[in-house]
Protein backbone atom coordinates (compact mmCIF):
# COMPACT_ATOMS: atom_id res chain seq x y z
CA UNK A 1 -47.19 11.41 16.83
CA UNK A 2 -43.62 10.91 17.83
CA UNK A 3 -41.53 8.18 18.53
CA UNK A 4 -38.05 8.75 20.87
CA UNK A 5 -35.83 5.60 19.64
CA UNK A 6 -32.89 3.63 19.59
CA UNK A 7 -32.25 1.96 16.19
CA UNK A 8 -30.28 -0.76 18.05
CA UNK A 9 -33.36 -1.79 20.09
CA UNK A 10 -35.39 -4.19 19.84
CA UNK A 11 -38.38 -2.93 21.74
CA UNK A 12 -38.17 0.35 19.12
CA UNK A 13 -38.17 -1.52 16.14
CA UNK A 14 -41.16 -3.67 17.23
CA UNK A 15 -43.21 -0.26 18.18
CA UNK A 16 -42.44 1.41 15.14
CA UNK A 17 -43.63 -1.80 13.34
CA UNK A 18 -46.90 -1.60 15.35
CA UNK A 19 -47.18 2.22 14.42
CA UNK A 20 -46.71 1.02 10.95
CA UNK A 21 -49.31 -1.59 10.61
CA UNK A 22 -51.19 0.47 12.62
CA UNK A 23 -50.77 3.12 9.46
CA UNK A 24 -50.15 6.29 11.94
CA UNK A 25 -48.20 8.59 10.44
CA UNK A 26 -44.99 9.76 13.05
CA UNK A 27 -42.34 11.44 13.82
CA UNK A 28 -38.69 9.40 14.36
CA UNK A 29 -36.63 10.92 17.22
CA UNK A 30 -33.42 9.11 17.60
CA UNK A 31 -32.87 10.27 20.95
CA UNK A 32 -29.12 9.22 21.30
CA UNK A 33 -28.11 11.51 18.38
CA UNK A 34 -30.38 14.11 18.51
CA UNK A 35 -31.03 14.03 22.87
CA UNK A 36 -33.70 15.89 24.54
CA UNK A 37 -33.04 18.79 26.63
CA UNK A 38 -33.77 18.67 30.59
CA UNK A 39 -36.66 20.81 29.89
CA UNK A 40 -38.28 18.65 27.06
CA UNK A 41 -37.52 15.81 29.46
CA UNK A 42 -39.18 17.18 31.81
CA UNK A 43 -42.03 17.93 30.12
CA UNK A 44 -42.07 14.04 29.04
CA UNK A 45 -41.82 13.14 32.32
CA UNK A 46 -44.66 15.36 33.56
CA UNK A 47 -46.94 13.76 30.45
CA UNK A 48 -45.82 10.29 31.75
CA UNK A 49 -46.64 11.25 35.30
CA UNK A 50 -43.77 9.60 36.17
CA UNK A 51 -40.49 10.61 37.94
CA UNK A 52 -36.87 10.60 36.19
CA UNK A 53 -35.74 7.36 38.30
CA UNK A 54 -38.77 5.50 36.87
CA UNK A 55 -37.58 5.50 33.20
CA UNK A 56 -33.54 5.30 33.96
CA UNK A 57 -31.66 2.45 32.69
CA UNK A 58 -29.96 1.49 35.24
CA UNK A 59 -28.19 -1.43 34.04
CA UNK A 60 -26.23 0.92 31.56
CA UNK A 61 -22.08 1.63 32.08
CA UNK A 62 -22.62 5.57 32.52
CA UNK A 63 -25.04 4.88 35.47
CA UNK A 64 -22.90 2.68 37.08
CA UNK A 65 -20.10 5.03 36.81
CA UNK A 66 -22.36 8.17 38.23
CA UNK A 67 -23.65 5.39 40.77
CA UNK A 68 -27.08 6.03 39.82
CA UNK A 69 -28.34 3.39 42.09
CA UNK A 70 -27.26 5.30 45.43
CA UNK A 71 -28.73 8.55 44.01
CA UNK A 72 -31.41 10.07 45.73
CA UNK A 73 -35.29 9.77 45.04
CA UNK A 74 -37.20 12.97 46.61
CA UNK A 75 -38.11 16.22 45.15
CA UNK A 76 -34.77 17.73 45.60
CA UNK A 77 -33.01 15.48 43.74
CA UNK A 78 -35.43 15.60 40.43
CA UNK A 79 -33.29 18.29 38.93
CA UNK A 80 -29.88 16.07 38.63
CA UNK A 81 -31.25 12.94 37.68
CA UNK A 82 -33.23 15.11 35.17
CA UNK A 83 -29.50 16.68 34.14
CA UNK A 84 -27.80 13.52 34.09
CA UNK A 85 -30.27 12.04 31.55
CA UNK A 86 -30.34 15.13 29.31
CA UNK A 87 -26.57 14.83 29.52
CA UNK A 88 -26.80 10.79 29.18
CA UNK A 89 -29.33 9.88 26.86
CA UNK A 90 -28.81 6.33 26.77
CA UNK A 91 -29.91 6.55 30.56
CA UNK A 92 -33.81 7.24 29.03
CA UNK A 93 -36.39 4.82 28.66
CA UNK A 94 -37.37 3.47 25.39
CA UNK A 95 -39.50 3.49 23.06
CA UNK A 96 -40.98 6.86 24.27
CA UNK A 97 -44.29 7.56 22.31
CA UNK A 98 -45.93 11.00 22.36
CA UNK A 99 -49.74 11.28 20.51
CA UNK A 100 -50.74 14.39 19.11
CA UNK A 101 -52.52 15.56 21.73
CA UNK A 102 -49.60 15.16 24.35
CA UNK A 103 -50.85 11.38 25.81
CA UNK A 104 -47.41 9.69 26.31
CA UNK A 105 -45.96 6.16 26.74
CA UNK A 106 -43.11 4.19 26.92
CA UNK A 107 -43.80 1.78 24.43
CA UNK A 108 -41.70 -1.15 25.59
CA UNK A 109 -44.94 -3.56 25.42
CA UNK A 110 -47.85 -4.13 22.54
CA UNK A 111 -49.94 -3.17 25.26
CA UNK A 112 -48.77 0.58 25.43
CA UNK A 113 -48.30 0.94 22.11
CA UNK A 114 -52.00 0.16 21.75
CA UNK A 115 -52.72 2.51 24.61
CA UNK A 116 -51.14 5.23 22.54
CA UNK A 117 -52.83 4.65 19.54
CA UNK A 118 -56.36 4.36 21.35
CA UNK A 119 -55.82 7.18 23.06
């Protein structure tokens, strides 16, 4: 299992204390220092079956400088919100949880933490 984090989060630190009760053993990404590339993002998006606009943050100063918000959503535009995340990481979603046989997660609630340990 692997977890993509943010030390500074709250939501990480209370998934990686559910892993740990939970006694998985995992795998600590700390995606800000060590970011994904757009094809591992990508692939985590394809595993989440979600799009790269669902798990952007939004609210962060680097998307309001790009203007994320007027950016659009369709097919053809995948590629540079994909490229702007690899290139932003603090732009991803977190926690991102990946099981060991590729079932992913944002683990932002108990819930999907338990859905990823279930699974």
């Amino acid at each position: 299992m692997e977890i993509w984090i943010n030390p500074q989060c709250s939501k990480c630190r209370t998934a990686q204390g559910e892993l740990d009760a939970a006694g998985v053993e995992y795998t600590v990404r700390r995606y800000l220092e060590e970011p994904p590339t757009a094809a591992e993002l990508a692939e985590v998006l394809g595993r989440l079956g979600l799009e790269p606009w669902d798990v952007a943050r939004l609210g962060e100063a680097v998307a309001k400088e790009l203007d994320l918000r007027s950016w659009g959503r369709e097919d053809a535009d995948r590629a540079r919100w994909v490229a702007a995340m690899a290139a932003n990481p603090v732009l991803i979603q977190r926690p991102i949880i990946t099981a060991d046989d590729g079932y992913t997660v944002i683990g932002r609630t108990p819930d999907a933490v338990q859905d990823v340990l279930s699974h």
